[in-house]
PDB file of N, CA and C in Angstrom:
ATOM      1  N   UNK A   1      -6.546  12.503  11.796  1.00  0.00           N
ATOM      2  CA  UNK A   1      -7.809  11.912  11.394  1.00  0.00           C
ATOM      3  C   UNK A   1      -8.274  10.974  12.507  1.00  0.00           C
ATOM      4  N   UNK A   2      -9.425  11.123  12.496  1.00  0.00           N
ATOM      5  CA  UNK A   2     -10.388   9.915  13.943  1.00  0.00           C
ATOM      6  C   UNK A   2     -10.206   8.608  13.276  1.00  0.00           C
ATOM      7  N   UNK A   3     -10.708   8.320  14.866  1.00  0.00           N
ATOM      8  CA  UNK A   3     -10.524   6.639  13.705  1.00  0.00           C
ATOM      9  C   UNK A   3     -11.500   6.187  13.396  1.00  0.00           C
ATOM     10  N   UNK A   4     -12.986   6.933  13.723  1.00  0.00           N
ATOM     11  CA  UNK A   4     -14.078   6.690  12.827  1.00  0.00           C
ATOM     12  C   UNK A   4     -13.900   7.434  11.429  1.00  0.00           C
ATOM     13  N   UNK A   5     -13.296   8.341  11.149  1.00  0.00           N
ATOM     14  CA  UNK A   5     -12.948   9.324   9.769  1.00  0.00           C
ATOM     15  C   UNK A   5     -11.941   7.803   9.010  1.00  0.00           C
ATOM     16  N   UNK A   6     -11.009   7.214   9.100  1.00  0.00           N
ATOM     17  CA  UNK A   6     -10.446   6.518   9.087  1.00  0.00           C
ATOM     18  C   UNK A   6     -11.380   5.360   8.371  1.00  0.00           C
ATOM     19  N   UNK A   7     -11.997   4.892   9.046  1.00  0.00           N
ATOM     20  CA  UNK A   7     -12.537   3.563   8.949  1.00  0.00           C
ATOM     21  C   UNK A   7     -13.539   4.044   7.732  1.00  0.00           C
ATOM     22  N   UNK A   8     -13.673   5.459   7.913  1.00  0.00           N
ATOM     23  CA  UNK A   8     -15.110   5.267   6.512  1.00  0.00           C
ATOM     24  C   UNK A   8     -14.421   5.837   5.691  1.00  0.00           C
ATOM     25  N   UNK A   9     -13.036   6.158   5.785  1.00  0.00           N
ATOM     26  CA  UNK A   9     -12.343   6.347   4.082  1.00  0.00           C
ATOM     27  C   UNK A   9     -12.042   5.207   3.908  1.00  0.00           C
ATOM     28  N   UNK A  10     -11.426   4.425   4.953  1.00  0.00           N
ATOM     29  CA  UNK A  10     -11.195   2.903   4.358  1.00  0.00           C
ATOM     30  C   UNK A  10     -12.455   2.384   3.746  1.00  0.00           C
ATOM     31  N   UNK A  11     -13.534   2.102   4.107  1.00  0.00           N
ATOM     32  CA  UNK A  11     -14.774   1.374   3.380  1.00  0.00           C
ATOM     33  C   UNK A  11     -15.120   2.284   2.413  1.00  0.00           C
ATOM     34  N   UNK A  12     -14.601   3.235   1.940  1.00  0.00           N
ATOM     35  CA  UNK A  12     -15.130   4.199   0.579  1.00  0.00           C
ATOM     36  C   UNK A  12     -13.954   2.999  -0.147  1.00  0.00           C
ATOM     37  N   UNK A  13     -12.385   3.036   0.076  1.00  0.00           N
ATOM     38  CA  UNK A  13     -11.380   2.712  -0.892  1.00  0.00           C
ATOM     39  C   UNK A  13     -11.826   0.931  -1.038  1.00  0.00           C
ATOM     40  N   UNK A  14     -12.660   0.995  -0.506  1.00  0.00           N
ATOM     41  CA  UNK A  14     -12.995  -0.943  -0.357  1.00  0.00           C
ATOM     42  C   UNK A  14     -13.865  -1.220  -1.125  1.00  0.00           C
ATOM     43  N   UNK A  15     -15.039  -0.635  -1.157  1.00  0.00           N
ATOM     44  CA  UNK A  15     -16.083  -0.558  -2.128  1.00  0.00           C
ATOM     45  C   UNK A  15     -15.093   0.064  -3.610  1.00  0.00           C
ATOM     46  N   UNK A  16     -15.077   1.267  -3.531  1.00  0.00           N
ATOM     47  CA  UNK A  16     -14.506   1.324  -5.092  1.00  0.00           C
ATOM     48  C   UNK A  16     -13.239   0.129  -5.360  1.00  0.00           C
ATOM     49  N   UNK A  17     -12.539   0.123  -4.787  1.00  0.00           N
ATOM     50  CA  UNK A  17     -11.708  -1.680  -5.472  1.00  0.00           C
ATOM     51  C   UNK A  17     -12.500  -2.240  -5.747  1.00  0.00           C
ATOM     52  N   UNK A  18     -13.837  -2.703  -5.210  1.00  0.00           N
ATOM     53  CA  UNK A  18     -14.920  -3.851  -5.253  1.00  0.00           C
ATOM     54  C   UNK A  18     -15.811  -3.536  -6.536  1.00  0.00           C
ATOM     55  N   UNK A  19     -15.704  -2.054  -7.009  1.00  0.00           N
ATOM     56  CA  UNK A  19     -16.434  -1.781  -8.141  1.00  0.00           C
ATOM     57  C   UNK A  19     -15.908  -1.678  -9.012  1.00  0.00           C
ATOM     58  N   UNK A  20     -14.547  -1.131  -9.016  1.00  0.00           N
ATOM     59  CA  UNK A  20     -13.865  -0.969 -10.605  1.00  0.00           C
ATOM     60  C   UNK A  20     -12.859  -1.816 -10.770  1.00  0.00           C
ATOM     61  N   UNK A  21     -12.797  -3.168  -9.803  1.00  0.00           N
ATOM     62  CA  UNK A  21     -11.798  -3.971 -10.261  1.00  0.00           C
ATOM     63  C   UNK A  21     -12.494  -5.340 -10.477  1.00  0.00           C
ATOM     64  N   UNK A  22     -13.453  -5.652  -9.302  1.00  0.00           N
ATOM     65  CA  UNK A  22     -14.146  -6.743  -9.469  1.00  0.00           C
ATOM     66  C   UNK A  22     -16.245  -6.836  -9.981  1.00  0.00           C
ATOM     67  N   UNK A  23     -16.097  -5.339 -10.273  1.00  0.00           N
ATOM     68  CA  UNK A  23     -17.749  -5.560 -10.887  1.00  0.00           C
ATOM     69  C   UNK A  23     -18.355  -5.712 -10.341  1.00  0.00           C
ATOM     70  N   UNK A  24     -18.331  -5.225  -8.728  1.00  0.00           N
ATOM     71  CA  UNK A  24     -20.004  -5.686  -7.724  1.00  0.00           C
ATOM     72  C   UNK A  24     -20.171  -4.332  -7.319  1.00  0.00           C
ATOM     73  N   UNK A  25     -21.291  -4.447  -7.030  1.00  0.00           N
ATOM     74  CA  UNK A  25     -21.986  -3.036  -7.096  1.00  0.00           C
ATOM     75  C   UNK A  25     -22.049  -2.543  -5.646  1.00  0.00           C
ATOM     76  N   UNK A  26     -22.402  -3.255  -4.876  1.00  0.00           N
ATOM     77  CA  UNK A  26     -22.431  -2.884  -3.768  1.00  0.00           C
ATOM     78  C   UNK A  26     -21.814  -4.571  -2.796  1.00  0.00           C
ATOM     79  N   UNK A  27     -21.229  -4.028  -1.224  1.00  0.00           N
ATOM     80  CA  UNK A  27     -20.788  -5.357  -0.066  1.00  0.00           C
ATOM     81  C   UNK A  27     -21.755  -5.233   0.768  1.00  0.00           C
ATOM     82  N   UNK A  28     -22.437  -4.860   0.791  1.00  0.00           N
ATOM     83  CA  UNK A  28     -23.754  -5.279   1.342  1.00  0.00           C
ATOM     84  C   UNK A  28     -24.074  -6.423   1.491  1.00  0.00           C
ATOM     85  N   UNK A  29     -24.392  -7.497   2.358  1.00  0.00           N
ATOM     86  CA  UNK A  29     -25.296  -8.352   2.250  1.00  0.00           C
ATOM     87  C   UNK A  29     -26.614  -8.154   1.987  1.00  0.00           C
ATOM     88  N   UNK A  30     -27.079  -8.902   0.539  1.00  0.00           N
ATOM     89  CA  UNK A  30     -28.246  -8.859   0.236  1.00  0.00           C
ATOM     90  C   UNK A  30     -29.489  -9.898   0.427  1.00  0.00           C
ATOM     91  N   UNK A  31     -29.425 -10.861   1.075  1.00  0.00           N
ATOM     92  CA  UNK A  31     -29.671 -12.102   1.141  1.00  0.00           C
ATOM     93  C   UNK A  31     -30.246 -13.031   0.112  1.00  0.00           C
ATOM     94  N   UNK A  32     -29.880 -12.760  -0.810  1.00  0.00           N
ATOM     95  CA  UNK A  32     -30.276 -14.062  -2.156  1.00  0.00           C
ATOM     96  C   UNK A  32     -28.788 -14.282  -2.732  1.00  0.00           C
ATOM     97  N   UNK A  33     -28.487 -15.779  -2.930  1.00  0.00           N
ATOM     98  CA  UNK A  33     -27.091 -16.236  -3.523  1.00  0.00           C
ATOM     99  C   UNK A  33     -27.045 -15.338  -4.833  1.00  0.00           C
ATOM    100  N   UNK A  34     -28.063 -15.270  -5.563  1.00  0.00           N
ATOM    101  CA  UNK A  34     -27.916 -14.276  -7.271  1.00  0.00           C
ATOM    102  C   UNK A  34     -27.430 -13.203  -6.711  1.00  0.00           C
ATOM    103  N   UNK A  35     -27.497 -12.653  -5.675  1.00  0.00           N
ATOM    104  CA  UNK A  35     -26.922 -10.930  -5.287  1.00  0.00           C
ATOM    105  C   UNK A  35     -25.769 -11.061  -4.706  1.00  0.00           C
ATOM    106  N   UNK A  36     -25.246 -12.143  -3.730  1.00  0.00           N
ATOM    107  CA  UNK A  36     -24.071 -12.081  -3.108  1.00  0.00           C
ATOM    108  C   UNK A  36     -23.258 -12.688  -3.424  1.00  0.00           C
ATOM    109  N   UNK A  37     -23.027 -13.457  -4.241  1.00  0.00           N
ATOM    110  CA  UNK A  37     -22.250 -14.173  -4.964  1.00  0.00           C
ATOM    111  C   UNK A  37     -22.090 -14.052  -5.972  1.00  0.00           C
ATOM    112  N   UNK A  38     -20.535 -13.681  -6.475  1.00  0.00           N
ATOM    113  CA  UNK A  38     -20.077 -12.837  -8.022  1.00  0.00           C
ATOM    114  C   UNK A  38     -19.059 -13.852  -8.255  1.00  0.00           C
ATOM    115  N   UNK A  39     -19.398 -14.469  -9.755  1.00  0.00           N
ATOM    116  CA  UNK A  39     -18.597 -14.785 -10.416  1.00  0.00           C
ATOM    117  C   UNK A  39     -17.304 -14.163 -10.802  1.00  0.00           C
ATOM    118  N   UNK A  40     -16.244 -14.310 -10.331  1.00  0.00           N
ATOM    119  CA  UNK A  40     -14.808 -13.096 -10.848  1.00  0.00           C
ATOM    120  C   UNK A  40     -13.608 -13.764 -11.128  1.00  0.00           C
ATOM    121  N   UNK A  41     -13.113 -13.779 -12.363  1.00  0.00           N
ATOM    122  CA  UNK A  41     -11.830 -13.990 -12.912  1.00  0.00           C
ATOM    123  C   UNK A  41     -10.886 -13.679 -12.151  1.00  0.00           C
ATOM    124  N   UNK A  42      -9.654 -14.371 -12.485  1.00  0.00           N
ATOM    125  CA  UNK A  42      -8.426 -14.103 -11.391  1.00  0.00           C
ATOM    126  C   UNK A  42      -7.922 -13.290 -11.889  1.00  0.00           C
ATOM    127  N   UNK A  43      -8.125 -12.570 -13.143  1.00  0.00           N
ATOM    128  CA  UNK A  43      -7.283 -11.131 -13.406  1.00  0.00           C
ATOM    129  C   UNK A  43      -7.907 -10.262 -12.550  1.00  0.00           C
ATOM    130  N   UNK A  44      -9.089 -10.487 -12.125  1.00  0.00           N
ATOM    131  CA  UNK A  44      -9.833  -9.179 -11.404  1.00  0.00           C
ATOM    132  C   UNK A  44      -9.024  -9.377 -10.013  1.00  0.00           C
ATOM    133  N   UNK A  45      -9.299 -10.390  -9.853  1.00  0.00           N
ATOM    134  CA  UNK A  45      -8.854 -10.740  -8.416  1.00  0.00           C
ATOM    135  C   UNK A  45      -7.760 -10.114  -8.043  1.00  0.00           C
ATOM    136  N   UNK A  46      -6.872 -10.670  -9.048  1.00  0.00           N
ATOM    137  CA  UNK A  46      -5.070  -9.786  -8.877  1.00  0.00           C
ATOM    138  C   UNK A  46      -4.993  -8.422  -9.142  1.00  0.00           C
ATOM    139  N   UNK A  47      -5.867  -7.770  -9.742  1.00  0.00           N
ATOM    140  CA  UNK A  47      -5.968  -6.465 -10.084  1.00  0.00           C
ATOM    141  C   UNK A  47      -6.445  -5.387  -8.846  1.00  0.00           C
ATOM    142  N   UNK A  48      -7.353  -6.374  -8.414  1.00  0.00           N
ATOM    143  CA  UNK A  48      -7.884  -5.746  -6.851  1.00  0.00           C
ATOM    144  C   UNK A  48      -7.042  -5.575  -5.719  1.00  0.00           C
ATOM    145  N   UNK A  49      -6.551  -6.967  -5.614  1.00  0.00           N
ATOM    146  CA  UNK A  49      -5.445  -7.188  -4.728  1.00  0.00           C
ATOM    147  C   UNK A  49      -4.156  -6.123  -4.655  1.00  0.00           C
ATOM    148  N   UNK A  50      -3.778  -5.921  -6.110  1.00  0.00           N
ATOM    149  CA  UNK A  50      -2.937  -4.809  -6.598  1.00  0.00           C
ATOM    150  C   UNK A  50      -3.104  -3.543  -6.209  1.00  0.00           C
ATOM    151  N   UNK A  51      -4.329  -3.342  -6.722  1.00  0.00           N
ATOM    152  CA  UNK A  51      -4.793  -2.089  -6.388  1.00  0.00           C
ATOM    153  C   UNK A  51      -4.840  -1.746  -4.588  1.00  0.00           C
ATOM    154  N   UNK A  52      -4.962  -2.665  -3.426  1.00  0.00           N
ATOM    155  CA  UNK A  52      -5.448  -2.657  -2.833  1.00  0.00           C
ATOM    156  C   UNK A  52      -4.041  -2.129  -1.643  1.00  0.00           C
ATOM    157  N   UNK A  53      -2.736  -3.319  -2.339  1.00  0.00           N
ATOM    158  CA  UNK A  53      -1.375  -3.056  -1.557  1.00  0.00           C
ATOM    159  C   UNK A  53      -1.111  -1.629  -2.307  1.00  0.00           C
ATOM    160  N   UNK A  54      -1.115  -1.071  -3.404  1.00  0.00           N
ATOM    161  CA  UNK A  54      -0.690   0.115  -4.092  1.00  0.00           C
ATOM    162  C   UNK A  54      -1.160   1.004  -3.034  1.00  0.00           C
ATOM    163  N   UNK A  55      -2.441   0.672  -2.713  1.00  0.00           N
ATOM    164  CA  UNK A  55      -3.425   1.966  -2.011  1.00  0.00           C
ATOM    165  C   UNK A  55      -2.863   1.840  -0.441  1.00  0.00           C
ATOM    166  N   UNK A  56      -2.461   0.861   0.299  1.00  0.00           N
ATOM    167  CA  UNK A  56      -1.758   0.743   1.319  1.00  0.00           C
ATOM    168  C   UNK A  56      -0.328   1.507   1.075  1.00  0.00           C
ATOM    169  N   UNK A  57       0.671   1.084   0.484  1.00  0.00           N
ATOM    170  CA  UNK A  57       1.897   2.078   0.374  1.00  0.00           C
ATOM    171  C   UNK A  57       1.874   3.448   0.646  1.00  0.00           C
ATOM    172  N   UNK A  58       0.965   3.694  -0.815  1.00  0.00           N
ATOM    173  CA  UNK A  58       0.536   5.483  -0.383  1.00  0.00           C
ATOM    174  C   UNK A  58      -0.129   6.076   0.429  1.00  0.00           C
ATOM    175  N   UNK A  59      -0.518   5.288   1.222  1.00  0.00           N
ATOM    176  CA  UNK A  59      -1.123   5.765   2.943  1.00  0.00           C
ATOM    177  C   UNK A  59      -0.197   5.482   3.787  1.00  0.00           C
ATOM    178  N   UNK A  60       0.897   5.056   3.856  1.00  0.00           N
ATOM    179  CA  UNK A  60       2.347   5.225   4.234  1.00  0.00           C
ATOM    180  C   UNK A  60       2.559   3.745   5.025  1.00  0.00           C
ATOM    181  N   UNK A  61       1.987   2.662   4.850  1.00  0.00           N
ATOM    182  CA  UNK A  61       1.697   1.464   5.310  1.00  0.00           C
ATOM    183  C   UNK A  61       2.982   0.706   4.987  1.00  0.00           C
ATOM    184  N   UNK A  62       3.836   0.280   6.220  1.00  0.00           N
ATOM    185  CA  UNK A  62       5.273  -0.212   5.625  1.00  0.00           C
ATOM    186  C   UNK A  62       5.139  -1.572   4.302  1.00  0.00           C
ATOM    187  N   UNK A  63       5.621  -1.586   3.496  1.00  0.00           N
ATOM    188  CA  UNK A  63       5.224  -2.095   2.704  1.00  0.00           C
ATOM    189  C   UNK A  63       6.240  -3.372   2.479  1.00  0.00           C
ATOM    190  N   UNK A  64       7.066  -3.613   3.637  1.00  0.00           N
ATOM    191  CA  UNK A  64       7.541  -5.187   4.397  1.00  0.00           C
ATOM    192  C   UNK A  64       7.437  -5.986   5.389  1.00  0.00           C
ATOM    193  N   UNK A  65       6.062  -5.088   6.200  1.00  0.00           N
ATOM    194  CA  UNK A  65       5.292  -5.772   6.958  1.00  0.00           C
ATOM    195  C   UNK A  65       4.512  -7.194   6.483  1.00  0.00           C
ATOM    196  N   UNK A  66       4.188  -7.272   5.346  1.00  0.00           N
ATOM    197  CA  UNK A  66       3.257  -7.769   4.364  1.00  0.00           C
ATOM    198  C   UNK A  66       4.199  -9.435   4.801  1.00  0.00           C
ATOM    199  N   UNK A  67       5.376  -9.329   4.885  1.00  0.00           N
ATOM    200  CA  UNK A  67       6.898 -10.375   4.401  1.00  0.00           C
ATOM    201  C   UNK A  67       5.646 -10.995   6.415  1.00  0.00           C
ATOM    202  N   UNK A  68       5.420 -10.841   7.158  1.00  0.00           N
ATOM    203  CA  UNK A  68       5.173 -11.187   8.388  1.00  0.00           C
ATOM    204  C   UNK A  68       4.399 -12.361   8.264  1.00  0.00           C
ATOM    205  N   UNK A  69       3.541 -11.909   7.215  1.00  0.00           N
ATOM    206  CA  UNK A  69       1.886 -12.697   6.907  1.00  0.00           C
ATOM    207  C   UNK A  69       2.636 -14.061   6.161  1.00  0.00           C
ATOM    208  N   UNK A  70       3.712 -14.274   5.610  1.00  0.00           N
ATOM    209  CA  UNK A  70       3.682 -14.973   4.766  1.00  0.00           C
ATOM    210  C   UNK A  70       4.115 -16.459   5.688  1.00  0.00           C
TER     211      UNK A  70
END
């Protein structure tokens, strides 16, 4: 896969986390605070986040690299 093919499956799997975990419709900048700024619970938050390392693993992403960041 290119790494432009790459980068726009990644921003497909970014947007859908962004839609079915945290409720925004689009990452767009829209320029009015009512459009870019979403109120979101920390279950969403952790749910996204979840979703987000899950979706890293199964793209074969070592999944104790993560231990680096901390």
């Amino acid at each position: 896969m290119t790494t432009d093919a790459a980068e726009r499956d990644l921003d497909i799997l970014i947007r859908w986390i962004a839609h079915e975990h945290l409720s925004i419709s689009t990452l767009q900048a829209r320029g009015r605070d009512s459009l870019d700024f979403h109120d979101v619970h920390v279950d969403e938050i952790r749910g996204a986040l979840h979703a987000a390392f899950q979706l890293g693993q199964q793209m074969g992403l070592d999944s104790t690299s993560y231990r680096d960041l901390l």
